[in-house]
N, C-alpha and C. Protein backbone atom coordinates (compact mmCIF):
# COMPACT_ATOMS: atom_id res chain seq x y z
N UNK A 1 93.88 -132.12 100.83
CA UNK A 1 94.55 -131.49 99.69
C UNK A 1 95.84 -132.25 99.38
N UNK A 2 95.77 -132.55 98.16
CA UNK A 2 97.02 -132.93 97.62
C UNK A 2 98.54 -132.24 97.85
N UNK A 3 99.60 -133.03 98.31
CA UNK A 3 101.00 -131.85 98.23
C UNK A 3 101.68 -131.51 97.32
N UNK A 4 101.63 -129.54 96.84
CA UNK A 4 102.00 -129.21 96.59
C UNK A 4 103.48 -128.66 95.99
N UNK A 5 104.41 -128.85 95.42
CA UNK A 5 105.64 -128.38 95.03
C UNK A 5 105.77 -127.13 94.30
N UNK A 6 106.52 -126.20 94.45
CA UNK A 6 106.97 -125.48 93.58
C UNK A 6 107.32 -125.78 91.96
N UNK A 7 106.47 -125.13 91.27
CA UNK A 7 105.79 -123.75 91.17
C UNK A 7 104.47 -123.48 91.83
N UNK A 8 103.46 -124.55 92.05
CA UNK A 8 102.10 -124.20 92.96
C UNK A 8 102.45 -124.30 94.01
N UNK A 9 101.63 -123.60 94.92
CA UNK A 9 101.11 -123.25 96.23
C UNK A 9 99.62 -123.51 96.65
N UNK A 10 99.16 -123.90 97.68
CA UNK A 10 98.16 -123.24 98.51
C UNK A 10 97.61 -122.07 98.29
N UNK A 11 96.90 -120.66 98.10
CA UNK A 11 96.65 -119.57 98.26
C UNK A 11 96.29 -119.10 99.12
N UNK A 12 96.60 -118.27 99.47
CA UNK A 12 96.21 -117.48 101.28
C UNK A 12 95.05 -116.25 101.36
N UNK A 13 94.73 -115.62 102.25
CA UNK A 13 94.16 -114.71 102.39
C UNK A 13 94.91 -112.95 101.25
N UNK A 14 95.98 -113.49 101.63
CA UNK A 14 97.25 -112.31 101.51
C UNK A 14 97.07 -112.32 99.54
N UNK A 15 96.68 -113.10 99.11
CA UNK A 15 96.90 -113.31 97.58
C UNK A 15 95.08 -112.61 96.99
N UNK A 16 94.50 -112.40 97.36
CA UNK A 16 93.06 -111.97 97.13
C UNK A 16 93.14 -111.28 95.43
N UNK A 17 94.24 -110.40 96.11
CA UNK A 17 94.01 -108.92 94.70
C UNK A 17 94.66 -109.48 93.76
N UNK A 18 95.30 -110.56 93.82
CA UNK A 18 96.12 -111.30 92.54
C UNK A 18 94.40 -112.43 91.98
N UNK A 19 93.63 -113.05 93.35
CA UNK A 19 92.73 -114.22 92.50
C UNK A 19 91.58 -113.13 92.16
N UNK A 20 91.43 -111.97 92.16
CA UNK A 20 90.27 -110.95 91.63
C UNK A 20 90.72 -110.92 90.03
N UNK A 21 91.92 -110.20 90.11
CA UNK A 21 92.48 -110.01 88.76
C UNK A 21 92.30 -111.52 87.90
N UNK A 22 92.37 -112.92 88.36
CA UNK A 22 92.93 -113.91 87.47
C UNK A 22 91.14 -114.26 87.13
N UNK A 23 90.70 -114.34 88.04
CA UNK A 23 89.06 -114.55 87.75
C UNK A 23 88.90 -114.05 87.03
N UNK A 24 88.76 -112.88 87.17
CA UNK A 24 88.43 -111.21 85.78
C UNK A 24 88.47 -111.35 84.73
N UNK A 25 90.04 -111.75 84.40
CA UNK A 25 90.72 -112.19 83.45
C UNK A 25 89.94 -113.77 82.48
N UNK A 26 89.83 -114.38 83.51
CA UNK A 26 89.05 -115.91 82.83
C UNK A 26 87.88 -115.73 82.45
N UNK A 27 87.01 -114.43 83.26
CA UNK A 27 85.53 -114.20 83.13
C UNK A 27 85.33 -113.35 82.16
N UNK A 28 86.40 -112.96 81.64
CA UNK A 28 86.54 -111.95 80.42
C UNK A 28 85.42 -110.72 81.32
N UNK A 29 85.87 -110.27 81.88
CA UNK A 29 84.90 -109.18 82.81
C UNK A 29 83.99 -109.34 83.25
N UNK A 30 83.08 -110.69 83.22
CA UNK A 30 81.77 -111.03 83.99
C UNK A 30 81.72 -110.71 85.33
N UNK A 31 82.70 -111.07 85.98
CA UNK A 31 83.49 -110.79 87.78
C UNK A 31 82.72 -109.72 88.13
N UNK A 32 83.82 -108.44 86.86
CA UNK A 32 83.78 -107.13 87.31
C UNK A 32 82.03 -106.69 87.13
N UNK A 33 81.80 -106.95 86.15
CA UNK A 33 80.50 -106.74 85.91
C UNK A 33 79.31 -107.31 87.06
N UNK A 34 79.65 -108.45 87.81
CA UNK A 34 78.72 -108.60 88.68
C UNK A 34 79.37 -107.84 90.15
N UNK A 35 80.63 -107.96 90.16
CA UNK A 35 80.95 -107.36 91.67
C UNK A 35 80.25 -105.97 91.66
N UNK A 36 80.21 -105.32 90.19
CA UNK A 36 79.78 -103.79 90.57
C UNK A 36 78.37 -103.96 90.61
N UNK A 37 77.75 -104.85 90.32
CA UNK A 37 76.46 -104.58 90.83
C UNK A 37 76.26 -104.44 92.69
N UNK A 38 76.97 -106.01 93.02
CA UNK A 38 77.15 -106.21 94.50
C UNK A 38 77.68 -105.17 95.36
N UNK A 39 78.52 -104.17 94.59
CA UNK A 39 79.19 -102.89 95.63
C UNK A 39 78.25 -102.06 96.17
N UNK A 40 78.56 -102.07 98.00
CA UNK A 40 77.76 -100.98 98.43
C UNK A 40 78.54 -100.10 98.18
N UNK A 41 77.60 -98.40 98.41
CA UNK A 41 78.11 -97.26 98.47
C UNK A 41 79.47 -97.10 98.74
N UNK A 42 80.29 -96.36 97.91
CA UNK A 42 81.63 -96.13 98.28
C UNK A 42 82.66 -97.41 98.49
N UNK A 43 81.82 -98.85 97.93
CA UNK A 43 83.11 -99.97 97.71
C UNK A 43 82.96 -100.15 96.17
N UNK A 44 84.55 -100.11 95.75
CA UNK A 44 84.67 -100.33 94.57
C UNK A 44 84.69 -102.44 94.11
N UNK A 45 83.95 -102.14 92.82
CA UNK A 45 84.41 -103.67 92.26
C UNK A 45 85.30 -104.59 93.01
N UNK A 46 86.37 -104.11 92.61
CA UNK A 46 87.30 -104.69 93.01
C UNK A 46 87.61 -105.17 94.26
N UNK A 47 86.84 -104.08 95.22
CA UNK A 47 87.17 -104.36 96.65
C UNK A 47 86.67 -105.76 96.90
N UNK A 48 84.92 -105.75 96.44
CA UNK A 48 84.11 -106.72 96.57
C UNK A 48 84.90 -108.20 96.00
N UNK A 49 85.32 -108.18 94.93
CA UNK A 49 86.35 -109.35 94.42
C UNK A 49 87.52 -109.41 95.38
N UNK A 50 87.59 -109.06 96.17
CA UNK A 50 89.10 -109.37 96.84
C UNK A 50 88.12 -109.44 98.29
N UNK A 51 87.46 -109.69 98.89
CA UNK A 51 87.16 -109.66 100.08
C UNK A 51 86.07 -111.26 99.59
N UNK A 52 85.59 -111.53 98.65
CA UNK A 52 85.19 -112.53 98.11
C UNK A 52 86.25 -113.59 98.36
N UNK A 53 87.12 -113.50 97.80
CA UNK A 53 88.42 -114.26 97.93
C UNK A 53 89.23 -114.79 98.78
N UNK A 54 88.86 -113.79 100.32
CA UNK A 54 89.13 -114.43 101.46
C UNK A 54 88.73 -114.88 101.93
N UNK A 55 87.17 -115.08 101.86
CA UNK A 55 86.20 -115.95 102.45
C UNK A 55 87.17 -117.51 102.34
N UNK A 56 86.54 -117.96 103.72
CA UNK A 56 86.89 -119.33 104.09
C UNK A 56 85.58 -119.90 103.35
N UNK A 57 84.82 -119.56 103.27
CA UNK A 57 83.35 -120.29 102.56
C UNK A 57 83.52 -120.20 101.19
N UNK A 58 82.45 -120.89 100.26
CA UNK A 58 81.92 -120.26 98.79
C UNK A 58 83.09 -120.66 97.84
N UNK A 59 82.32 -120.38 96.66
CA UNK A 59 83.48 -121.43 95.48
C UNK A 59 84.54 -120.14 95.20
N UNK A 60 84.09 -118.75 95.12
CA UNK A 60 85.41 -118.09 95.11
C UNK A 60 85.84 -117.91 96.49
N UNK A 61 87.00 -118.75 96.69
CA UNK A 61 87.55 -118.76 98.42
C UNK A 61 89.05 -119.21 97.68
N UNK A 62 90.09 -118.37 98.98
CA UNK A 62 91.03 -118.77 98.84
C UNK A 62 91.85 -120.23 99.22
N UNK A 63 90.22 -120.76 99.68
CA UNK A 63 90.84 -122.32 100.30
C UNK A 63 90.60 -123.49 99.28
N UNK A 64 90.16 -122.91 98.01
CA UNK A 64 90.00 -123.75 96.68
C UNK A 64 90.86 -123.35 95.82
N UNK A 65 91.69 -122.66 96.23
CA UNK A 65 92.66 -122.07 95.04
C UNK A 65 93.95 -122.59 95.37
N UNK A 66 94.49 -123.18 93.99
CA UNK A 66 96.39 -123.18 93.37
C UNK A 66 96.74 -121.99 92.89
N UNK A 67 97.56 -122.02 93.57
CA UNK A 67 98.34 -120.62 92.65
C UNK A 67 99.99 -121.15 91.83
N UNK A 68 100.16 -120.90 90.58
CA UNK A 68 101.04 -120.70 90.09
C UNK A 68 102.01 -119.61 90.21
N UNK A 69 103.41 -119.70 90.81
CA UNK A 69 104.32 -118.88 90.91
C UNK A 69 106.00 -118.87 90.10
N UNK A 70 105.68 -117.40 89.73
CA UNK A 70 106.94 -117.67 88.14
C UNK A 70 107.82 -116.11 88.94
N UNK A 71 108.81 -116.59 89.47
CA UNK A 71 110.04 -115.91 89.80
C UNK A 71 109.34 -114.78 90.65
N UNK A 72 108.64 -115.46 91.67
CA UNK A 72 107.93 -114.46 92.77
C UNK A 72 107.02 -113.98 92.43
N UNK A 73 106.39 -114.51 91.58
CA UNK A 73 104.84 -113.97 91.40
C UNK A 73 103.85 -114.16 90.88
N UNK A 74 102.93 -113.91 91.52
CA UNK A 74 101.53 -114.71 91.12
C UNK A 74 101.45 -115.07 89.43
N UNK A 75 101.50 -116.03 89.13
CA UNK A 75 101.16 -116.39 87.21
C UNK A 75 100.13 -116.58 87.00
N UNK A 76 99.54 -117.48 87.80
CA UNK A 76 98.51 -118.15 87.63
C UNK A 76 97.16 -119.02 88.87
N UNK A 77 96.42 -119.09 88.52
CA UNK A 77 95.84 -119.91 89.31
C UNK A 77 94.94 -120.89 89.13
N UNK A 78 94.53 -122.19 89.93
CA UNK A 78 93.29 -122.93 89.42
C UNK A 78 92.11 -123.14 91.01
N UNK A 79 91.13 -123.18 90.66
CA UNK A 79 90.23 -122.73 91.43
C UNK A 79 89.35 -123.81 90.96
N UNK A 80 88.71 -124.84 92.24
CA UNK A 80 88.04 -125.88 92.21
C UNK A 80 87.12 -126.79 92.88
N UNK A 81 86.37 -127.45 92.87
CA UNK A 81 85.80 -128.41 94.35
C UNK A 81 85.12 -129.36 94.03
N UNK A 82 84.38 -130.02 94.70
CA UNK A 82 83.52 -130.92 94.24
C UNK A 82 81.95 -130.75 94.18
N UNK A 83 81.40 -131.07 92.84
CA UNK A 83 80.33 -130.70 92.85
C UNK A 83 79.36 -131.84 93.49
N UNK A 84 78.52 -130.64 94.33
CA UNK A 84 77.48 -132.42 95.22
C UNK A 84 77.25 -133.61 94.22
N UNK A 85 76.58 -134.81 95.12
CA UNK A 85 76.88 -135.91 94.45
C UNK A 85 75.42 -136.08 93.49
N UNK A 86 74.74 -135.44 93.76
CA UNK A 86 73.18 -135.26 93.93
C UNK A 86 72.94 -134.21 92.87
N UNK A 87 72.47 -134.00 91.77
CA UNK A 87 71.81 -132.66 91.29
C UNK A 87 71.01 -132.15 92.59
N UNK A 88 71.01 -130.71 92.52
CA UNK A 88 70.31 -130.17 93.39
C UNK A 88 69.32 -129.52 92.69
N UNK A 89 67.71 -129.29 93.08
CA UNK A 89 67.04 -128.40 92.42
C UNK A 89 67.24 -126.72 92.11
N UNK A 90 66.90 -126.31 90.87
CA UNK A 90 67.34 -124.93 90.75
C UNK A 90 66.24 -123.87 91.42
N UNK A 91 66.72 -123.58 92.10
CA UNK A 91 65.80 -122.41 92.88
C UNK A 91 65.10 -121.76 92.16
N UNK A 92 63.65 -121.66 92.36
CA UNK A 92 63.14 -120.28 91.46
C UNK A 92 63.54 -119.14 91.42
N UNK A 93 64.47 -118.47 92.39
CA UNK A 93 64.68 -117.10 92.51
C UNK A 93 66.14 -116.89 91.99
N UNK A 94 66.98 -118.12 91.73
CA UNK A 94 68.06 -118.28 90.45
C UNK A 94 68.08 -117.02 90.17
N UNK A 95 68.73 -116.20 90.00
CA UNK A 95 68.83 -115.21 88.94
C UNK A 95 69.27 -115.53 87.43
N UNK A 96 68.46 -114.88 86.58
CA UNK A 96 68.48 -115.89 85.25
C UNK A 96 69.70 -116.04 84.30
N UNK A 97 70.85 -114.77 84.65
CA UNK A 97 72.28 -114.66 84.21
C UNK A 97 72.75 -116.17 84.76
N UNK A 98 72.66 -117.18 85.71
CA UNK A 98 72.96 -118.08 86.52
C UNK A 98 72.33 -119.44 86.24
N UNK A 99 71.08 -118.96 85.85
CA UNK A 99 70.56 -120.86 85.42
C UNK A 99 71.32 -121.53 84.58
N UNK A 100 71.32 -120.96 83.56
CA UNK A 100 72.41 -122.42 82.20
C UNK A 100 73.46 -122.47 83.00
N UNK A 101 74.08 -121.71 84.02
CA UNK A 101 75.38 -122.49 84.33
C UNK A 101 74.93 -123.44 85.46
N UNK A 102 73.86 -123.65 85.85
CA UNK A 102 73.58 -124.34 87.14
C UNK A 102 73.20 -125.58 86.38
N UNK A 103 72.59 -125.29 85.46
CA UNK A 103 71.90 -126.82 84.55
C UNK A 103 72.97 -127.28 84.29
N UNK A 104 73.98 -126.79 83.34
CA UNK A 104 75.26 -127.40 82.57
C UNK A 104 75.93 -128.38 84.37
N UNK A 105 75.84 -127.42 85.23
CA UNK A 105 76.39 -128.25 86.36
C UNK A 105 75.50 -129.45 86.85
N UNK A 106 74.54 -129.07 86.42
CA UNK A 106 73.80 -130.09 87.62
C UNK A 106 73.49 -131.49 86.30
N UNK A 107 74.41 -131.15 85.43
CA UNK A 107 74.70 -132.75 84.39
C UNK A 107 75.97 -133.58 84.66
N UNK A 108 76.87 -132.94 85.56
CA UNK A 108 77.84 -133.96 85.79
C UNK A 108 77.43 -133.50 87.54
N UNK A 109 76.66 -133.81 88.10
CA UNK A 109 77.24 -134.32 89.79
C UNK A 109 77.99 -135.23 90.25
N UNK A 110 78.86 -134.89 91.64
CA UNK A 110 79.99 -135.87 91.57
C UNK A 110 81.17 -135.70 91.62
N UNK A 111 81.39 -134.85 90.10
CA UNK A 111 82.56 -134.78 89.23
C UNK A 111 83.61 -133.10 90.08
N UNK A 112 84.93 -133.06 89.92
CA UNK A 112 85.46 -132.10 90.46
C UNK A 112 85.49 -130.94 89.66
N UNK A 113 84.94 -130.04 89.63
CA UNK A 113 84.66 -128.68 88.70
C UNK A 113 85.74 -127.82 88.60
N UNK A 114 85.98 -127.73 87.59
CA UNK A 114 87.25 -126.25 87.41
C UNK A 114 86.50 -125.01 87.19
N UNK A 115 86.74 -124.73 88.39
CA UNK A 115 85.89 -123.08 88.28
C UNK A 115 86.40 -122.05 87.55
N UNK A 116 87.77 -121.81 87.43
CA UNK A 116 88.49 -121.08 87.55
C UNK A 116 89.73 -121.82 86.96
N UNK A 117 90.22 -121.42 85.89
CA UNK A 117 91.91 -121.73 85.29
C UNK A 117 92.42 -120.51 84.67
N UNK A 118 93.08 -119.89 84.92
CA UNK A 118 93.49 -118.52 84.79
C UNK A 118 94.76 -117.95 84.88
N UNK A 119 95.58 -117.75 83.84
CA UNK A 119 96.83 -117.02 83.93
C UNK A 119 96.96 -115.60 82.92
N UNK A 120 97.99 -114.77 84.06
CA UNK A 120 98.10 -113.70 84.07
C UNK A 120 98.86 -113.90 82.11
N UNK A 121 97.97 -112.92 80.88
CA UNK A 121 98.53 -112.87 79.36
C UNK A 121 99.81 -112.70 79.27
N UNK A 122 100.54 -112.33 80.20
CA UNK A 122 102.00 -112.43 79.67
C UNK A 122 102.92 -114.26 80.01
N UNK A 123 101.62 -114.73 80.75
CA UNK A 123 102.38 -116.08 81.33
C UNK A 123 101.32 -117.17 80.56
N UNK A 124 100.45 -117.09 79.36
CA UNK A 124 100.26 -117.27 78.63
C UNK A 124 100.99 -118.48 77.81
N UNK A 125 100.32 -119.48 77.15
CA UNK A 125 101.53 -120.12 76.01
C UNK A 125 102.53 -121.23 76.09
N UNK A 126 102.96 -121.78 77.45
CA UNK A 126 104.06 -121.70 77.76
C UNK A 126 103.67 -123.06 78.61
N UNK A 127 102.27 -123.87 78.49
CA UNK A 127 102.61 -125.09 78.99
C UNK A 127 101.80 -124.88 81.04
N UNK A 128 101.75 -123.68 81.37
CA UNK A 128 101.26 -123.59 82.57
C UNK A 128 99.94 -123.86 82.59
N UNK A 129 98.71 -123.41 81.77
CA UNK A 129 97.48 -124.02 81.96
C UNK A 129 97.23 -125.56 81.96
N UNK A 130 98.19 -126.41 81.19
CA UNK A 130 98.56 -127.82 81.04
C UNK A 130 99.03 -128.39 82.89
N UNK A 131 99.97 -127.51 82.80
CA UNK A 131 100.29 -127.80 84.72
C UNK A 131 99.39 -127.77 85.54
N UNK A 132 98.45 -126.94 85.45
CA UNK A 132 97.57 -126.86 86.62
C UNK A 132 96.27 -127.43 86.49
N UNK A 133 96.28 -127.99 84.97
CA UNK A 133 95.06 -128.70 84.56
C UNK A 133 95.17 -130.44 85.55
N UNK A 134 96.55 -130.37 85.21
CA UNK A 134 97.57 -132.06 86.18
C UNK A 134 97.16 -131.86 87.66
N UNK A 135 97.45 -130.54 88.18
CA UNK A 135 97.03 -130.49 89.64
C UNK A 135 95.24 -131.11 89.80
N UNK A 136 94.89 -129.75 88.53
CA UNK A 136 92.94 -130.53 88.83
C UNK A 136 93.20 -132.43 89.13
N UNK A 137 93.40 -133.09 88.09
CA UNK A 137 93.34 -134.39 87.92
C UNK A 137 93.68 -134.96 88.98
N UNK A 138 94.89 -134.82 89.74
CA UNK A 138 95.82 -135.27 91.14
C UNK A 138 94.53 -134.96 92.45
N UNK A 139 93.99 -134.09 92.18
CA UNK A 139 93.16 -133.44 93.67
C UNK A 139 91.83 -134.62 93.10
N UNK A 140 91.20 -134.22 92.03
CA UNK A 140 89.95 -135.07 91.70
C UNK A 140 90.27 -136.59 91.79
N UNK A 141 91.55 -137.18 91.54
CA UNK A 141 92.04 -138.61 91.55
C UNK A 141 91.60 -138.99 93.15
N UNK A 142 92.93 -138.04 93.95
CA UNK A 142 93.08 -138.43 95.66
C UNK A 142 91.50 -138.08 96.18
N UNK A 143 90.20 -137.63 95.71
CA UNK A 143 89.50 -137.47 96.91
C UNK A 143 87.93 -138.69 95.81
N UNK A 144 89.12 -139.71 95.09
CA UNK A 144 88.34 -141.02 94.67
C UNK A 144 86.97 -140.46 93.91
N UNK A 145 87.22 -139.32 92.87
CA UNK A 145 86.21 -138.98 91.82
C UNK A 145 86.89 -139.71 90.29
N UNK A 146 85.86 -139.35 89.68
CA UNK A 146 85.23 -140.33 88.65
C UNK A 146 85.91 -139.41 87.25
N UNK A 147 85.90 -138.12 87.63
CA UNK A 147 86.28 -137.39 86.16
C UNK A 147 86.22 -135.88 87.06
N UNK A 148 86.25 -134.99 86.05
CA UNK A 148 86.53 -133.57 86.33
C UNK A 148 85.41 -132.58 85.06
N UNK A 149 85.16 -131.75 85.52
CA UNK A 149 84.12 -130.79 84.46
C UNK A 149 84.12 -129.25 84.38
N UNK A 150 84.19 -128.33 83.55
CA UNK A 150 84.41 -127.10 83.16
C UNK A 150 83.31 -126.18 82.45
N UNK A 151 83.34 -125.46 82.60
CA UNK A 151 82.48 -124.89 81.94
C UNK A 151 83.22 -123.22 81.23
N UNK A 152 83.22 -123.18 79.99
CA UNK A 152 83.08 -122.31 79.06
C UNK A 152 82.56 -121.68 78.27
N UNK A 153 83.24 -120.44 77.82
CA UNK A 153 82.36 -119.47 76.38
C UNK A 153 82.69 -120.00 75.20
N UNK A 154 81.63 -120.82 74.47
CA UNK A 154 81.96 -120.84 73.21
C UNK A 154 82.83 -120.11 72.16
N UNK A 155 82.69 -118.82 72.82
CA UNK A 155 83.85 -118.09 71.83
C UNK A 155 85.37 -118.00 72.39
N UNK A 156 85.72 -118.63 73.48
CA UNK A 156 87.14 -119.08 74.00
C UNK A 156 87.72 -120.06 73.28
N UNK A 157 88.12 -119.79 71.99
CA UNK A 157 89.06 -121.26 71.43
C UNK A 157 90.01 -121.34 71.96
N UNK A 158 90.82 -120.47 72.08
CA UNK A 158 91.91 -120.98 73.09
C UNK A 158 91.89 -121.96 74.17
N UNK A 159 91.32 -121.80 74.94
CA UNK A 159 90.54 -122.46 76.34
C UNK A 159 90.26 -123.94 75.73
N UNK A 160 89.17 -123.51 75.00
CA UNK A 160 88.45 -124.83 74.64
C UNK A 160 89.77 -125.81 73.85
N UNK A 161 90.65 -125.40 73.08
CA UNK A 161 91.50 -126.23 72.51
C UNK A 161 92.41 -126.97 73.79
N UNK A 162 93.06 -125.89 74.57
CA UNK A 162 93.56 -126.38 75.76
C UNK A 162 92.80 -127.79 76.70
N UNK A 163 91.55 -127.52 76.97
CA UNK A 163 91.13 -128.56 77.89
C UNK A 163 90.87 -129.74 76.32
N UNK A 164 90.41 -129.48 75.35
CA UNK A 164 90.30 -130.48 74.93
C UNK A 164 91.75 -131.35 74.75
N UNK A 165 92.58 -131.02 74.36
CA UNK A 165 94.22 -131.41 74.43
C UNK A 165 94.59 -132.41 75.92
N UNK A 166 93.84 -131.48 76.90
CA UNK A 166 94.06 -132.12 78.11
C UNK A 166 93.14 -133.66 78.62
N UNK A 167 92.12 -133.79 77.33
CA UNK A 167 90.86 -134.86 77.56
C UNK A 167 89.29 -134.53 77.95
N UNK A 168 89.36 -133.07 77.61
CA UNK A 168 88.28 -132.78 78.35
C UNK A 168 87.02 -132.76 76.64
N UNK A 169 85.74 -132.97 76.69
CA UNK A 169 84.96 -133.30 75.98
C UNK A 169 83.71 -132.22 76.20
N UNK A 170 83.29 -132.01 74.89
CA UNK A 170 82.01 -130.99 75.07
C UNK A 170 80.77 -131.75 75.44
N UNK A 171 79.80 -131.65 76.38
CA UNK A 171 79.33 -132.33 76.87
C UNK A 171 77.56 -131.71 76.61
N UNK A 172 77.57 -130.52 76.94
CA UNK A 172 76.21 -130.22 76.81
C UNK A 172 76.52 -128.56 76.41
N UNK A 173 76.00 -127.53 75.91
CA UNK A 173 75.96 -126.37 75.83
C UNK A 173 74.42 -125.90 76.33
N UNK A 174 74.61 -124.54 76.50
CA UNK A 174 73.20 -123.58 76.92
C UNK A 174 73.18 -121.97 76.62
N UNK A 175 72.45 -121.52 76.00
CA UNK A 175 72.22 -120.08 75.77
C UNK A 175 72.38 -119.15 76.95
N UNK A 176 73.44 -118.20 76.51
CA UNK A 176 74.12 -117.24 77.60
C UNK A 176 72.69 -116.26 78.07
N UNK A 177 72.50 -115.87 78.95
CA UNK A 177 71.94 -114.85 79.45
C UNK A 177 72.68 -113.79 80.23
N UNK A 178 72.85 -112.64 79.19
CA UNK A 178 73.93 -111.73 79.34
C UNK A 178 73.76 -110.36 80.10
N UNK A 179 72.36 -110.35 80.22
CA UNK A 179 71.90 -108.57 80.70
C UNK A 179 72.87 -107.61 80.17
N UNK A 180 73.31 -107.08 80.80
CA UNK A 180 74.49 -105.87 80.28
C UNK A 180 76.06 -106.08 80.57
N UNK A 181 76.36 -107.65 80.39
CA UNK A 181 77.42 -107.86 80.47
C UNK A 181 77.55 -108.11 78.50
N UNK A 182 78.82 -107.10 78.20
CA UNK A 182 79.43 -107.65 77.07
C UNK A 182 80.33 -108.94 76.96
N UNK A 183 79.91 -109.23 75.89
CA UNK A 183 80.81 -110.67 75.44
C UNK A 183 80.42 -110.95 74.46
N UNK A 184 81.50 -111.93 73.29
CA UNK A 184 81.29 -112.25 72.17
C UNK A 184 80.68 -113.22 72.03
N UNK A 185 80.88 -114.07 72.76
CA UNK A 185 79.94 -115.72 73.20
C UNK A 185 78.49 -115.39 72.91
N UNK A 186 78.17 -116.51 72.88
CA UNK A 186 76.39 -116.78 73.20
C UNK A 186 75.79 -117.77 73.60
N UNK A 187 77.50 -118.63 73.71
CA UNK A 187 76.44 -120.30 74.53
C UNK A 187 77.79 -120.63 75.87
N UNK A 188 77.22 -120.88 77.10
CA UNK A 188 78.28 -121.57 77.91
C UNK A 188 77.98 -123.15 77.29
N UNK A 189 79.53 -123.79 77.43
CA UNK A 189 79.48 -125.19 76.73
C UNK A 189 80.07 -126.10 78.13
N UNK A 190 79.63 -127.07 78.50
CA UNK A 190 80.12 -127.90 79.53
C UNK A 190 81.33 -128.84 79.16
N UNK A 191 82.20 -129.39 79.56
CA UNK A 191 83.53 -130.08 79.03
C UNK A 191 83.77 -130.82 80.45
N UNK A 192 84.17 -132.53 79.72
CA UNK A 192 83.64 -133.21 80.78
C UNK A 192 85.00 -134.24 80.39
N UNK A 193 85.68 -134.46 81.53
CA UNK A 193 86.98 -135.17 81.75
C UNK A 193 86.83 -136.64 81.94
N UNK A 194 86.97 -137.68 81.70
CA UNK A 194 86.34 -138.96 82.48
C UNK A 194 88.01 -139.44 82.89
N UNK A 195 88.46 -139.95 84.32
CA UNK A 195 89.59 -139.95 84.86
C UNK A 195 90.02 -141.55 84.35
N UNK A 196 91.06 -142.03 84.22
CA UNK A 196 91.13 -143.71 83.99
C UNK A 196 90.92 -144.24 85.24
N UNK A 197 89.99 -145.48 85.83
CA UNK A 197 90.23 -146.07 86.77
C UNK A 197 91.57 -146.68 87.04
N UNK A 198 92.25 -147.06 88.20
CA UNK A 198 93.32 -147.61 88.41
C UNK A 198 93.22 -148.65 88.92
N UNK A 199 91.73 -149.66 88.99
CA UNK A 199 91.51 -150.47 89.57
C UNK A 199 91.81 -151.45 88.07
């Protein structure tokens, strides 16, 4: 891992109920909507999103997460890794809410994925999604990758203007499969960074 300065951090175990909320927030409720399926009896959503988060394993883990901190407190975060080098085959038992995002992934292998870029709406505006977009680039640079890749809701202009500003390119789109999750979207769109060599 790249070193960190203030305003980012590392994220710890201790930060969970802050990366539930920032996910949530980026997933426009998809999170919540799948954690409550995953809740056993008598665990709420939320619990399931915050015990997700401490996992040392899995792409929501607190050992893939930056956190942004604005006068003691959680702002923001970016959440990331490397996607194998290899497309991997898509399982038949995929659940089908999950395939277009596995295809859209399995077109850049390689590349360092932003899972997760997420700040709390009042910290919004202000140049921090730009900051932590720099951290992606610095981590994908030092571990000698090629570019960086995202995936979004077509109906996020915000988002989408942001990474494009930052270099990021629409690369492939795919038809949402929504079951009973609301959203205004209808296509996840892939956005694909290519890094400058320094050679």
């Amino acid at each position: 891992m790249i070193r960190l300065a203030p305003p980012f951090r590392p994220a710890t175990p201790q930060d969970a109920a802050a990366m539930a909320e920032l996910v949530n927030f980026a997933g426009e409720n998809l999170q919540i909507y799948l954690w409550s399926k995953m809740a056993e009896p008598g665990q709420s959503a939320w619990e399931v999103g915050r015990l997700r988060a401490q996992r040392e394993q899995g792409a929501f883990s607190f050992r893939n997460t930056v956190l942004l901190e604005e006068r003691g407190r959680v702002a923001g975060c970016l959440i990331g890794y490397p996607l194998p080098k290899q497309a991997e085959p898509i399982p038949p038992d995929l659940p089908a809410m999950f395939r277009p995002l596995q295809e859209l992934e399995n077109f850049v292998p390689g590349t360092w994925y932003v899972n997760v870029l997420a700040l709390y709406p009042e910290f919004r505006g202000r140049g921090f999604g730009t900051g932590l977009l720099a951290i992606a680039d610095r981590i994908s640079a030092d571990l000698g990758l090629e570019g960086l890749s995202i995936i979004v809701a077509d109906a996020n202009a915000g988002a989408r203007r942001l990474y494009e500003r930052c270099g990021y390119r629409e690369t492939a789109r795919r038809p949402m499969v929504k079951e009973d999750w609301e959203s205004p979207a209808s296509h996840w769109v892939l956005m694909v960074k290519a890094l400058q060599s320094s050679a």
